[in-house]
PDB file of N, CA and C in Angstrom:
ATOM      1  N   UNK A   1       5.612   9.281   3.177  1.00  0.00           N
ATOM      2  CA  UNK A   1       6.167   8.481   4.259  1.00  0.00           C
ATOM      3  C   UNK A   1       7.119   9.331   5.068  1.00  0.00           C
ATOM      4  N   UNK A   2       6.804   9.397   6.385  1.00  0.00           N
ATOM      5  CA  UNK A   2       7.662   9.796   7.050  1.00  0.00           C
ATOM      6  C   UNK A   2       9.228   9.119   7.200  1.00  0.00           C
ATOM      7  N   UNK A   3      10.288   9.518   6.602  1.00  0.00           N
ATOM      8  CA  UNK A   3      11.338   8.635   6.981  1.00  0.00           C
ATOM      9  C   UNK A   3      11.702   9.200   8.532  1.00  0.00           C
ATOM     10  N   UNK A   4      11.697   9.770   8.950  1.00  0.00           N
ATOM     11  CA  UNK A   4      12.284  10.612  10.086  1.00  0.00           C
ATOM     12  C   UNK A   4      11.747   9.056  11.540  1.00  0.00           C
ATOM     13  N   UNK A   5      10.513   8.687  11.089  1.00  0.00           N
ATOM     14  CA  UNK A   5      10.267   7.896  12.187  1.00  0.00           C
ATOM     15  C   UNK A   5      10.293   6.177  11.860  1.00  0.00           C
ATOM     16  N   UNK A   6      11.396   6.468  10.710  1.00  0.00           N
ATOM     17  CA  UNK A   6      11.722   4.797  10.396  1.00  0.00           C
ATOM     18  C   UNK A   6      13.048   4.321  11.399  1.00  0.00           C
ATOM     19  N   UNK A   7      13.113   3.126  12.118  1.00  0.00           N
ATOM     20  CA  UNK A   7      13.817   3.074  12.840  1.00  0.00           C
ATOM     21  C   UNK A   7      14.941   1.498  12.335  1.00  0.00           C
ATOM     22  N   UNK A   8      15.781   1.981  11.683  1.00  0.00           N
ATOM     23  CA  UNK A   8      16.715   0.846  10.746  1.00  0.00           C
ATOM     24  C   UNK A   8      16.970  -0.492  11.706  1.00  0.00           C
ATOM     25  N   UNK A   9      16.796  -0.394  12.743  1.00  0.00           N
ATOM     26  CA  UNK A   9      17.629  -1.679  13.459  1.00  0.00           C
ATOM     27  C   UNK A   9      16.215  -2.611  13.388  1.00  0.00           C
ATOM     28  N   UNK A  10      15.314  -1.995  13.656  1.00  0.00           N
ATOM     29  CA  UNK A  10      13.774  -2.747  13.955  1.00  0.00           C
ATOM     30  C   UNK A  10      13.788  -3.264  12.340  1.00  0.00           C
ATOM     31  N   UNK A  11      13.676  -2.488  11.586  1.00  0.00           N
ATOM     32  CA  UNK A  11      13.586  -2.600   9.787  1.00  0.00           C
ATOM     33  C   UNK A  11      14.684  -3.697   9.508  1.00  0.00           C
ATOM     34  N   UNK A  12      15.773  -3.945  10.067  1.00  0.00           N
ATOM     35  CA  UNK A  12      16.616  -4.807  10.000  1.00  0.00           C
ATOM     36  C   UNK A  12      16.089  -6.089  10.558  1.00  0.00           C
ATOM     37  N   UNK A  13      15.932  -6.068  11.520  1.00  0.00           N
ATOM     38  CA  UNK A  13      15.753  -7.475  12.540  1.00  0.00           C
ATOM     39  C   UNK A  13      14.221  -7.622  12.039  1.00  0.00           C
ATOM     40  N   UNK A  14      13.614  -7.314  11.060  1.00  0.00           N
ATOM     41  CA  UNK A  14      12.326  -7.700  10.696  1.00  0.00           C
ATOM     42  C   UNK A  14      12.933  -8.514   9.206  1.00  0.00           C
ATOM     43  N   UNK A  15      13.608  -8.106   8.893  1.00  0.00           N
ATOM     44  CA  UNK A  15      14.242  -8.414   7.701  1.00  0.00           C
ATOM     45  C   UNK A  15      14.662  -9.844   8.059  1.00  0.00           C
ATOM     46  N   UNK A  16      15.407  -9.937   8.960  1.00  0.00           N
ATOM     47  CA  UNK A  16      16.671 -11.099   9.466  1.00  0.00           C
ATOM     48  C   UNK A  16      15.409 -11.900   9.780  1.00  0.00           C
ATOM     49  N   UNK A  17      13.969 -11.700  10.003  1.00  0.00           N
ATOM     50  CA  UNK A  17      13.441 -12.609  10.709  1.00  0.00           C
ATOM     51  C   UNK A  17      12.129 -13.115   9.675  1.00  0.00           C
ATOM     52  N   UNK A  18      12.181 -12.353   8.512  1.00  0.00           N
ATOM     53  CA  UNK A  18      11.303 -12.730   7.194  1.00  0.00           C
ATOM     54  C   UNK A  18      12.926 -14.191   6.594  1.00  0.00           C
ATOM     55  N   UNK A  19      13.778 -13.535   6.795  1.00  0.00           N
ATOM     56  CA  UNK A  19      14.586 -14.243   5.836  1.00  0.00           C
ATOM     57  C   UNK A  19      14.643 -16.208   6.505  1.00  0.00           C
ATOM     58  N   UNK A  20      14.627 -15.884   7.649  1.00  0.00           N
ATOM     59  CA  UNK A  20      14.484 -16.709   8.129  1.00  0.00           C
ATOM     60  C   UNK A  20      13.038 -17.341   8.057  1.00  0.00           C
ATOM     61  N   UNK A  21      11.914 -17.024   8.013  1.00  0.00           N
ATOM     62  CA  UNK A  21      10.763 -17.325   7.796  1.00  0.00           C
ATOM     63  C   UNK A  21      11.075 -18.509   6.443  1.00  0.00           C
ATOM     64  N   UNK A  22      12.080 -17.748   5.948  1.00  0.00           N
ATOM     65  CA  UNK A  22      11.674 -18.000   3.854  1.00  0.00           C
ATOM     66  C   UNK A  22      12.649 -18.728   4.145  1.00  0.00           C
ATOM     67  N   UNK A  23      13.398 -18.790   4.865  1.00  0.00           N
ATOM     68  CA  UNK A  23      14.430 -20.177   4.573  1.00  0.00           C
ATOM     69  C   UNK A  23      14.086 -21.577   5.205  1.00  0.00           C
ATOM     70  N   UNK A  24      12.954 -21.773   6.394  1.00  0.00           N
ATOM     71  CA  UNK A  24      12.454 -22.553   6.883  1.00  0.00           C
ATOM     72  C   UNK A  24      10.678 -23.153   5.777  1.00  0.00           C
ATOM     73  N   UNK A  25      10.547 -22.413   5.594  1.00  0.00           N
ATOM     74  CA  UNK A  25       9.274 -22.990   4.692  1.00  0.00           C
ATOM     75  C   UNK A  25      10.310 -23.336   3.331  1.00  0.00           C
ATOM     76  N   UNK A  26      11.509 -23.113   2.812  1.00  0.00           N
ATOM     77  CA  UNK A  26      11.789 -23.676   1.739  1.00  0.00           C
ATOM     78  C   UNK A  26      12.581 -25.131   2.342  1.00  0.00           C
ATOM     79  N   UNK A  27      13.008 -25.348   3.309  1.00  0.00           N
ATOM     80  CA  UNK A  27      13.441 -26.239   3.837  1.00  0.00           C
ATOM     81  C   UNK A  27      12.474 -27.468   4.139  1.00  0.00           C
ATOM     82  N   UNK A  28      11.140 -26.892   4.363  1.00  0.00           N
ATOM     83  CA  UNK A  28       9.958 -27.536   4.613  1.00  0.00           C
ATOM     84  C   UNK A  28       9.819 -28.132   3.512  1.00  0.00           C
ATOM     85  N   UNK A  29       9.543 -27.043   2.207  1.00  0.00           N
ATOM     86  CA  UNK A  29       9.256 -27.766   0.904  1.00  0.00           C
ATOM     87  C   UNK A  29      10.110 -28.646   0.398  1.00  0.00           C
ATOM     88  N   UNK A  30      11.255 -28.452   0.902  1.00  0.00           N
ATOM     89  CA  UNK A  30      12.604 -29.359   0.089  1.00  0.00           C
ATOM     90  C   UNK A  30      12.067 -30.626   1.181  1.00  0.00           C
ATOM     91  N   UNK A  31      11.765 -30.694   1.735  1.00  0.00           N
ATOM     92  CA  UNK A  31      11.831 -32.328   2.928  1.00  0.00           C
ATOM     93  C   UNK A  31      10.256 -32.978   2.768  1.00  0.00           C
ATOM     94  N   UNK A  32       9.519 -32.097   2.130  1.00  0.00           N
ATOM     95  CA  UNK A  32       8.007 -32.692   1.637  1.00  0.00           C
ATOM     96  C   UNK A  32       8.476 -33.225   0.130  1.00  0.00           C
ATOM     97  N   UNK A  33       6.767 -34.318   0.369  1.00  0.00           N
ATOM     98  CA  UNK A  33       6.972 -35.301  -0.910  1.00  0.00           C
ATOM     99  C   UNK A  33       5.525 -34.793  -1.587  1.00  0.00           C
ATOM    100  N   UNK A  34       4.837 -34.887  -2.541  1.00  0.00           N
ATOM    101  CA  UNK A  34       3.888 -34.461  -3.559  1.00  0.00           C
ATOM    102  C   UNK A  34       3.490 -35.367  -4.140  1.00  0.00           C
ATOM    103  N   UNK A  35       2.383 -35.542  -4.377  1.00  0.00           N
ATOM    104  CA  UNK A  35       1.591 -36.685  -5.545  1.00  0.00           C
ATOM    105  C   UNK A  35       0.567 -36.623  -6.475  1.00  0.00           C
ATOM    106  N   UNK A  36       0.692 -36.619  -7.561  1.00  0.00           N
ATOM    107  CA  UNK A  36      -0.170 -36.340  -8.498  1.00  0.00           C
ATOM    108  C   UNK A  36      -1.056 -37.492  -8.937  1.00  0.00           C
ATOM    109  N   UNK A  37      -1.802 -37.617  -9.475  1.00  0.00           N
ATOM    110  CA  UNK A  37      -2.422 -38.591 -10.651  1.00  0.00           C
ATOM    111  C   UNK A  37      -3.574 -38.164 -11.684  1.00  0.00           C
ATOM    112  N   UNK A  38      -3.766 -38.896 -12.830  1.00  0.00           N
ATOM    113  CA  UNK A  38      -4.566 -39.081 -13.219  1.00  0.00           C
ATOM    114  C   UNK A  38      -6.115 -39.182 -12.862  1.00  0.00           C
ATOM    115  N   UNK A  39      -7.047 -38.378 -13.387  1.00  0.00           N
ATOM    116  CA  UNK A  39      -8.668 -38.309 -13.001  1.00  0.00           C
ATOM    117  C   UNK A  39      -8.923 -39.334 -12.417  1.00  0.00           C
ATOM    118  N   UNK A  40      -8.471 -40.821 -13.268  1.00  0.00           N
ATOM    119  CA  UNK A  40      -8.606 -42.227 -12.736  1.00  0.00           C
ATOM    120  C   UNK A  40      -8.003 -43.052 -11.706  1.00  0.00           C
ATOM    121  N   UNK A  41      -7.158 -41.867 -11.068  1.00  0.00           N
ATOM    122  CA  UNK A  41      -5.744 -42.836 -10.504  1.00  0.00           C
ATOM    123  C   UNK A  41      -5.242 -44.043 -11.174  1.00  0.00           C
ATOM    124  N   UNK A  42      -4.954 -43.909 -12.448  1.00  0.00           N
ATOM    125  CA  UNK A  42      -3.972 -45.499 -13.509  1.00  0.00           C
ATOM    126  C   UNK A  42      -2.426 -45.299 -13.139  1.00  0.00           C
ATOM    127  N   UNK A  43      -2.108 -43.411 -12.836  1.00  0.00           N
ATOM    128  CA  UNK A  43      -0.777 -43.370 -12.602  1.00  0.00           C
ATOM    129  C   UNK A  43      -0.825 -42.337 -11.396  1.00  0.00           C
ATOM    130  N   UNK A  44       0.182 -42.446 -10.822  1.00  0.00           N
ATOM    131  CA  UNK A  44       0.106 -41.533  -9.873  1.00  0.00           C
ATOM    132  C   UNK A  44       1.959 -41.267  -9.909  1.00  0.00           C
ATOM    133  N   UNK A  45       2.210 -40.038  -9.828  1.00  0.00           N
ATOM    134  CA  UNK A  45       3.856 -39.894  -9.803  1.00  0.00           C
ATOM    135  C   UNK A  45       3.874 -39.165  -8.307  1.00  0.00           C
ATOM    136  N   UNK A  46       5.027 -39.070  -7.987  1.00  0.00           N
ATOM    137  CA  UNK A  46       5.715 -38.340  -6.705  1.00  0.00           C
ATOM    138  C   UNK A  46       6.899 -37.955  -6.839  1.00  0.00           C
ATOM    139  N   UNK A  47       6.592 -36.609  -6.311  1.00  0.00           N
ATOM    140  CA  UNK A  47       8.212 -35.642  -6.263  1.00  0.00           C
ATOM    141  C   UNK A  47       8.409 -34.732  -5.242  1.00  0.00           C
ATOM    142  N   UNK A  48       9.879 -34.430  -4.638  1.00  0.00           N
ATOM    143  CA  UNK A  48      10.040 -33.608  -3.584  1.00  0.00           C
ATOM    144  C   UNK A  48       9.790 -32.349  -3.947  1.00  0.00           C
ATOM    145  N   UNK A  49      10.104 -31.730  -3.102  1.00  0.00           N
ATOM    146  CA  UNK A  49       9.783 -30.149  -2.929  1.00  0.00           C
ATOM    147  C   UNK A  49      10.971 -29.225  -3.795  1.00  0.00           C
ATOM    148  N   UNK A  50      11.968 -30.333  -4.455  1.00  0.00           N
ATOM    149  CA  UNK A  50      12.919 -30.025  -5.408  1.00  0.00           C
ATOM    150  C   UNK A  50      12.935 -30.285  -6.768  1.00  0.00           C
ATOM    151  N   UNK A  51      11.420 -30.180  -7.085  1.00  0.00           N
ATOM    152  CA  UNK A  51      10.763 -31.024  -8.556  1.00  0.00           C
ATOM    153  C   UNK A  51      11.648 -32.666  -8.600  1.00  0.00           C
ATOM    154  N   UNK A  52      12.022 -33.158  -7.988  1.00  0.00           N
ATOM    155  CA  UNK A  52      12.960 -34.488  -8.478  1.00  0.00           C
ATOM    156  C   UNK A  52      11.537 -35.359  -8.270  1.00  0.00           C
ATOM    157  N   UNK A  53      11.147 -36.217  -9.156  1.00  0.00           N
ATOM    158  CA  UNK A  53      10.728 -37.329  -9.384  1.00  0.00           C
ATOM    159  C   UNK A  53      11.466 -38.511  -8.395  1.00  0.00           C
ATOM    160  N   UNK A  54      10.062 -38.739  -7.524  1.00  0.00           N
ATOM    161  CA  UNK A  54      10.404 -39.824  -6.383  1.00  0.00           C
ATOM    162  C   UNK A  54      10.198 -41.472  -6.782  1.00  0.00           C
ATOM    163  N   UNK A  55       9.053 -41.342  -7.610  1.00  0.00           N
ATOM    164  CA  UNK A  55       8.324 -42.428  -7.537  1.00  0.00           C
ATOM    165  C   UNK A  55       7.280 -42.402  -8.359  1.00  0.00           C
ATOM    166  N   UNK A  56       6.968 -43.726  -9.231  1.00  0.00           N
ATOM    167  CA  UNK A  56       5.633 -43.557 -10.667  1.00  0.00           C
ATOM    168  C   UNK A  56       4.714 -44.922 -10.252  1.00  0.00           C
ATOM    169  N   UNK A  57       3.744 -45.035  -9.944  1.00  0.00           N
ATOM    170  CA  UNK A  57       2.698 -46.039  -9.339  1.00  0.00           C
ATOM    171  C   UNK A  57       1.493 -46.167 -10.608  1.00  0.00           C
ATOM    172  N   UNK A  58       1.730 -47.224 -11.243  1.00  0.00           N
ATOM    173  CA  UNK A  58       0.704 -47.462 -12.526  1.00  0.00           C
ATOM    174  C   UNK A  58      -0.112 -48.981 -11.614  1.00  0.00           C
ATOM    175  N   UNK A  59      -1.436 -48.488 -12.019  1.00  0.00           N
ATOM    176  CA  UNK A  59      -2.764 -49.315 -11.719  1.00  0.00           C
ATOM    177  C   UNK A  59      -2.000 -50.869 -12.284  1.00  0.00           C
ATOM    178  N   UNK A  60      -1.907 -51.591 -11.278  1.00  0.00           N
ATOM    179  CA  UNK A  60      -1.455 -53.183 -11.949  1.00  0.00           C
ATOM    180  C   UNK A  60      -2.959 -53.624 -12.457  1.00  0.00           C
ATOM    181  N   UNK A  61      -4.335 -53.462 -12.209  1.00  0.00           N
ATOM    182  CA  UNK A  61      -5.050 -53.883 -12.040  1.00  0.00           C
ATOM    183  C   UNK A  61      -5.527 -53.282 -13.754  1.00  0.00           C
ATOM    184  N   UNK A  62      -5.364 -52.022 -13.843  1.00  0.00           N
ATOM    185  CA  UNK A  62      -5.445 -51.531 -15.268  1.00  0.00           C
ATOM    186  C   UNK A  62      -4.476 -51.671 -16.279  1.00  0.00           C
ATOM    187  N   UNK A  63      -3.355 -52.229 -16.092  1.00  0.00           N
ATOM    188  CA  UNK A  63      -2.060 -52.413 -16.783  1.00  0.00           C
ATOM    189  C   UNK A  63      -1.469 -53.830 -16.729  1.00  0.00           C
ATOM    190  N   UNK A  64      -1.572 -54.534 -15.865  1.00  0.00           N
ATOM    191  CA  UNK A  64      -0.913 -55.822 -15.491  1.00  0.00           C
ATOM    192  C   UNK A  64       0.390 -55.804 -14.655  1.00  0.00           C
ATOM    193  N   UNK A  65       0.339 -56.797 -13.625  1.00  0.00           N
ATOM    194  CA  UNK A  65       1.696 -56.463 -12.509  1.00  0.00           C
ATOM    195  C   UNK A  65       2.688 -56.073 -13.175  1.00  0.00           C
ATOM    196  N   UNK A  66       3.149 -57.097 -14.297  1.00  0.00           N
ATOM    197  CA  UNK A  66       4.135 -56.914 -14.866  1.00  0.00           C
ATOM    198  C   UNK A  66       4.596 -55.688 -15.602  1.00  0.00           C
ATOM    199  N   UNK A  67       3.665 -55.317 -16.597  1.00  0.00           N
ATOM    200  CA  UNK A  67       3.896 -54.394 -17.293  1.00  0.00           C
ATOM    201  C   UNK A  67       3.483 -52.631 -16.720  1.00  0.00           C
ATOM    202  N   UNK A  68       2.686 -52.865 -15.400  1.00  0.00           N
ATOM    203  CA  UNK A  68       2.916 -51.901 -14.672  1.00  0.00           C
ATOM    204  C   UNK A  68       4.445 -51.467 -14.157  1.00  0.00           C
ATOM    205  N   UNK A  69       4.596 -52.517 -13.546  1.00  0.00           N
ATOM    206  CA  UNK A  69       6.588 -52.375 -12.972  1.00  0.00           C
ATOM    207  C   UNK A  69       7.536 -51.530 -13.787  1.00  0.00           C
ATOM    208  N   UNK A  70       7.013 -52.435 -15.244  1.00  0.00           N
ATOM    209  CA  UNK A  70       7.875 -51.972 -16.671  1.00  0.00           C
ATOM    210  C   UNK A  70       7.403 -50.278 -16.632  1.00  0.00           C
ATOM    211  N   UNK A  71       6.097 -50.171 -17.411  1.00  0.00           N
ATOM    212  CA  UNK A  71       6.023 -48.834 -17.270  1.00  0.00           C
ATOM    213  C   UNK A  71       6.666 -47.897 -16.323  1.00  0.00           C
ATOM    214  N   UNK A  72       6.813 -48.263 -14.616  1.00  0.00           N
ATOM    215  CA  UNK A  72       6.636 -47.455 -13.587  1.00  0.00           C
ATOM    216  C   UNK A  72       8.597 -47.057 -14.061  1.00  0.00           C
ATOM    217  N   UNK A  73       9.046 -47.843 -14.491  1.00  0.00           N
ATOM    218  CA  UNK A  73      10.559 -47.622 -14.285  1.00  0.00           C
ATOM    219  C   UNK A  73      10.680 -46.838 -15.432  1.00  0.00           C
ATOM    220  N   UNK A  74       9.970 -47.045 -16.301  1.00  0.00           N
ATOM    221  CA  UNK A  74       9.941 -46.185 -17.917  1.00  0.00           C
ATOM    222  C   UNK A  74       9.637 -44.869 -17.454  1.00  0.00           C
ATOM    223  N   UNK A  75       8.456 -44.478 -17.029  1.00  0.00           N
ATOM    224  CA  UNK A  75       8.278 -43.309 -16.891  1.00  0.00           C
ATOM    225  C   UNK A  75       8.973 -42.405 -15.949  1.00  0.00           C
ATOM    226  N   UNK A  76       9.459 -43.504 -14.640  1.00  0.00           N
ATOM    227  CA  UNK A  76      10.430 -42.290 -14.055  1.00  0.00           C
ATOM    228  C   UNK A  76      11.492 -41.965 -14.585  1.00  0.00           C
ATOM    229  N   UNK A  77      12.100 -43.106 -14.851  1.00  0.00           N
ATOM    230  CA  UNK A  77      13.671 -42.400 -15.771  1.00  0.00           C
ATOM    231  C   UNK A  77      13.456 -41.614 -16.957  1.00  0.00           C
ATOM    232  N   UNK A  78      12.196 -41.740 -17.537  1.00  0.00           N
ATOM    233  CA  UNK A  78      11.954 -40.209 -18.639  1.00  0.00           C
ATOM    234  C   UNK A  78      11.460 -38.976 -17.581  1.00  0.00           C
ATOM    235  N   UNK A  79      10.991 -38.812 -16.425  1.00  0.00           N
ATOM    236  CA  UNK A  79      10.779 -37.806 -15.652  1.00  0.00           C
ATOM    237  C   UNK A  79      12.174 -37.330 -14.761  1.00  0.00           C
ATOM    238  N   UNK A  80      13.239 -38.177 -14.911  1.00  0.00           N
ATOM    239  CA  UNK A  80      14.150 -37.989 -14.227  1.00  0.00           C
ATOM    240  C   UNK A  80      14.937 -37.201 -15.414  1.00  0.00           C
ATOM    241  N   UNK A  81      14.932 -37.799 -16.306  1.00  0.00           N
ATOM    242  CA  UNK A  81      15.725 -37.284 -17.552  1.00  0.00           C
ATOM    243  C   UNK A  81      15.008 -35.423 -17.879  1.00  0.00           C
ATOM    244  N   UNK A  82      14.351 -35.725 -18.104  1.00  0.00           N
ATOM    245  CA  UNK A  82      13.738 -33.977 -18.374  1.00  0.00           C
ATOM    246  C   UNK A  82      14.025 -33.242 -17.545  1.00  0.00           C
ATOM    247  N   UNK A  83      13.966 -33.590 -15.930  1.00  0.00           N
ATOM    248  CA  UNK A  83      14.061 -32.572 -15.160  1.00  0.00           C
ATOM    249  C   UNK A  83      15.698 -32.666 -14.883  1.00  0.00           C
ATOM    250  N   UNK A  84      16.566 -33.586 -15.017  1.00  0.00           N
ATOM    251  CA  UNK A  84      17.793 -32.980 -15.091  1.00  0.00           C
ATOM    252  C   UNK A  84      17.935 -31.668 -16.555  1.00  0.00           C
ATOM    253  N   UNK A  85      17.400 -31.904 -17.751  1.00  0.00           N
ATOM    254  CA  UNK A  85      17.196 -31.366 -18.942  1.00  0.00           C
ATOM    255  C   UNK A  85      16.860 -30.027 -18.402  1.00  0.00           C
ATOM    256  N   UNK A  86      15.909 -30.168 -18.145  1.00  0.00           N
ATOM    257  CA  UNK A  86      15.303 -28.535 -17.191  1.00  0.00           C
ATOM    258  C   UNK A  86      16.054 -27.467 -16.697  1.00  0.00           C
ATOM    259  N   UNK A  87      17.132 -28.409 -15.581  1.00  0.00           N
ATOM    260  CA  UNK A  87      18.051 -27.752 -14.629  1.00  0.00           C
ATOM    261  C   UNK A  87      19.116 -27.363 -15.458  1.00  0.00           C
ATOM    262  N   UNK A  88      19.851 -27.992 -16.494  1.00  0.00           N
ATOM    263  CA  UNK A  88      20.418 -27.791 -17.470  1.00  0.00           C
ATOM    264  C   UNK A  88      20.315 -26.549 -17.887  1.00  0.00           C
ATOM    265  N   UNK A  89      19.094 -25.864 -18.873  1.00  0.00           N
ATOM    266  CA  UNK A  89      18.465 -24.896 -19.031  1.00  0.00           C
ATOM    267  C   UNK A  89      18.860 -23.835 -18.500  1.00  0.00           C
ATOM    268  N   UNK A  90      17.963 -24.129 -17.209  1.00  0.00           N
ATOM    269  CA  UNK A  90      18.212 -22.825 -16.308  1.00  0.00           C
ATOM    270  C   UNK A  90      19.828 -22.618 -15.942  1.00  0.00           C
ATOM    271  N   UNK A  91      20.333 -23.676 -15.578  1.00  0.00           N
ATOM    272  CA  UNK A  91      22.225 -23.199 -15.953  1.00  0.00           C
ATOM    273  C   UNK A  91      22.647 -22.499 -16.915  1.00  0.00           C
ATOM    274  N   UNK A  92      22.134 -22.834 -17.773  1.00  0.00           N
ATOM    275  CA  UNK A  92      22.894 -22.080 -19.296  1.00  0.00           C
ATOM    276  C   UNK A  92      22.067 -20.890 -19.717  1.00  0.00           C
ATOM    277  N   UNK A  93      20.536 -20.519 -19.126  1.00  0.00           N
ATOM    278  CA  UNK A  93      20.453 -19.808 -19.325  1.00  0.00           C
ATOM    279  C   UNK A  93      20.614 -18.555 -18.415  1.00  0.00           C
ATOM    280  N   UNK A  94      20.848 -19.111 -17.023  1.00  0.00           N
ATOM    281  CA  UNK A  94      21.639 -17.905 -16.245  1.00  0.00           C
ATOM    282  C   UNK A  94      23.165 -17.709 -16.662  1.00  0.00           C
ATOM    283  N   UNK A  95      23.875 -18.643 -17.381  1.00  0.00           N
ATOM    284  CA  UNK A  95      25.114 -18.191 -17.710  1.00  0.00           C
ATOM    285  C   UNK A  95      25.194 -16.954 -18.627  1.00  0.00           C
ATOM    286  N   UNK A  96      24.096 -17.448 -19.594  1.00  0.00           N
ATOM    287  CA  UNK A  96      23.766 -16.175 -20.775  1.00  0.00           C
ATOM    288  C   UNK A  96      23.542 -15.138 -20.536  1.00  0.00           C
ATOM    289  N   UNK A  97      22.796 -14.826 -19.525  1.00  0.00           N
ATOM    290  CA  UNK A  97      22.263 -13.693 -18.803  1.00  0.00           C
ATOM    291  C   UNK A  97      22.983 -13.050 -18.498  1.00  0.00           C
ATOM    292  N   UNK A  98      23.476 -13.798 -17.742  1.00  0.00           N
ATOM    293  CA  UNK A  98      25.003 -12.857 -16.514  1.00  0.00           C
ATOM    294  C   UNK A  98      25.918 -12.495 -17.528  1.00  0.00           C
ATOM    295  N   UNK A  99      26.304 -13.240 -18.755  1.00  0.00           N
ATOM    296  CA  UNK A  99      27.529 -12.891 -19.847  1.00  0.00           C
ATOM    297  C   UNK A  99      26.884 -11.735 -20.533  1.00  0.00           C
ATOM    298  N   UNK A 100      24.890 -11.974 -20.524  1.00  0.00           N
ATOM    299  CA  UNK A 100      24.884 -10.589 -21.524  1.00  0.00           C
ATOM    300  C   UNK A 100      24.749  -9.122 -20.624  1.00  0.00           C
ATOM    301  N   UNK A 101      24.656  -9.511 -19.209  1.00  0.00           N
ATOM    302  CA  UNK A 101      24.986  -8.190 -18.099  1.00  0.00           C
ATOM    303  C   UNK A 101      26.400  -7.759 -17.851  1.00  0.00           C
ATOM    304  N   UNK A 102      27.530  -8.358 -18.710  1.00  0.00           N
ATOM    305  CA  UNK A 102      28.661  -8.440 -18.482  1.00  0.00           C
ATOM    306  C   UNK A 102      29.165  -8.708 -17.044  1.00  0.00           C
ATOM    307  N   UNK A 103      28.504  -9.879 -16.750  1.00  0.00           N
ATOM    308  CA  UNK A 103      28.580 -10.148 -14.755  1.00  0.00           C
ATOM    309  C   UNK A 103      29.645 -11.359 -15.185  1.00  0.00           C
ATOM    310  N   UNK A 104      30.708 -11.796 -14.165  1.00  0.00           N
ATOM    311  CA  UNK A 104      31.563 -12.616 -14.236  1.00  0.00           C
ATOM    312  C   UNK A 104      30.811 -13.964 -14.173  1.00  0.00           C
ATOM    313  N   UNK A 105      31.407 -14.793 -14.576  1.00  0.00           N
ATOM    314  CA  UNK A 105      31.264 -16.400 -14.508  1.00  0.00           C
ATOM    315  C   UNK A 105      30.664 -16.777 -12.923  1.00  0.00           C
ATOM    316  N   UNK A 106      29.480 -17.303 -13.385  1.00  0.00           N
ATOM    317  CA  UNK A 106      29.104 -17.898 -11.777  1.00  0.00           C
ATOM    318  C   UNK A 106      28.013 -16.349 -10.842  1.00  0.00           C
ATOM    319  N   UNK A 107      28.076 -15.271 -11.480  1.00  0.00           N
ATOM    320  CA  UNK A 107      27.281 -14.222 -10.744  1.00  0.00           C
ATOM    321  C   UNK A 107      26.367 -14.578 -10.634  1.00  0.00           C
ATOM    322  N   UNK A 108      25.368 -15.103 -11.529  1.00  0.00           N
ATOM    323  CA  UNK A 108      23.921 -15.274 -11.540  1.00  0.00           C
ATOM    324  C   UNK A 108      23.226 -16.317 -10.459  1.00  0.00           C
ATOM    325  N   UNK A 109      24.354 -17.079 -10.292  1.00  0.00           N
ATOM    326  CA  UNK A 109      24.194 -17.687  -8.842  1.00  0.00           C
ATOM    327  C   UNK A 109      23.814 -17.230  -7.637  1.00  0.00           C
ATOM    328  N   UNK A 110      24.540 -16.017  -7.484  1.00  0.00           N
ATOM    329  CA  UNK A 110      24.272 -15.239  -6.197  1.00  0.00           C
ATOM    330  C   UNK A 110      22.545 -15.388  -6.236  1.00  0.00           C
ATOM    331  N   UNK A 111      21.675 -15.218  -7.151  1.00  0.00           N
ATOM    332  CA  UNK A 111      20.382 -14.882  -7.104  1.00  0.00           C
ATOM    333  C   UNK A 111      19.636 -16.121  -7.809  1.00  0.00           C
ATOM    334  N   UNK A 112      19.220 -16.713  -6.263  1.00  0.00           N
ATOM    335  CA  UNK A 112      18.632 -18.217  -6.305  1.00  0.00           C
ATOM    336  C   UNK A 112      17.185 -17.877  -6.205  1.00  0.00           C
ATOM    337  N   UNK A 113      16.723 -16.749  -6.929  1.00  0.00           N
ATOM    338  CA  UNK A 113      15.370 -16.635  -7.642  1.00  0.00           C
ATOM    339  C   UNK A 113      15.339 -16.853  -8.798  1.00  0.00           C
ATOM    340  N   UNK A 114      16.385 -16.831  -9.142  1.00  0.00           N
ATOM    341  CA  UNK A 114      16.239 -16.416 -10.886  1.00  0.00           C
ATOM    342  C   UNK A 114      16.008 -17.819 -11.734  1.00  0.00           C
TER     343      UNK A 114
END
């Protein structure tokens, strides 16, 4: 590679303008909703672009009005529960990380890939 004909400001402002790329499609994903179901459609769940559990839709027709409702509230608050559980995780296990890089309290934050 020639460095001699790399020109840093262009290499920069390509940079500033990927970053921006990646901060608008994650903004996209955070404001989109998702839906899954079953082969049969009996359940169908929904979640944002922030894994959070929106919404759980069970077949009344395969389940009964009633005990669809029941289920639908059962299963989100166990999908709500795990994925706080999840996030948990990944807290404590970037704390570990950063304590076993000897990085101060809160470093591992800086890097919202990890």
């Amino acid at each position: 590679m020639d460095f001699g004909s790399l020109n840093f400001g262009d290499l920069m402002a390509r940079a500033q303008s990927l970053a921006s790329q990646v901060g608008a499609m994650k903004e996209t994903l955070t404001n989109s909703t998702f839906s899954g179901s079953d082969a049969d459609g009996a359940v169908e769940i929904s979640m944002n672009g922030k894994y959070e559990p929106i919404s759980v839709k069970c077949d009344p027709e395969l389940f009964g009005e009633e005990e669809a409702e029941i289920l639908e509230k059962l299963i989100l608050s166990a999908l709500e529960q795990v994925t706080q559980k999840v996030r948990e995780a990944e807290v404590q296990g970037k704390q570990e990380l950063g304590s076993s890089l000897g990085l101060p309290p809160g470093m591992m934050n800086q890097f919202p890939g990890l």
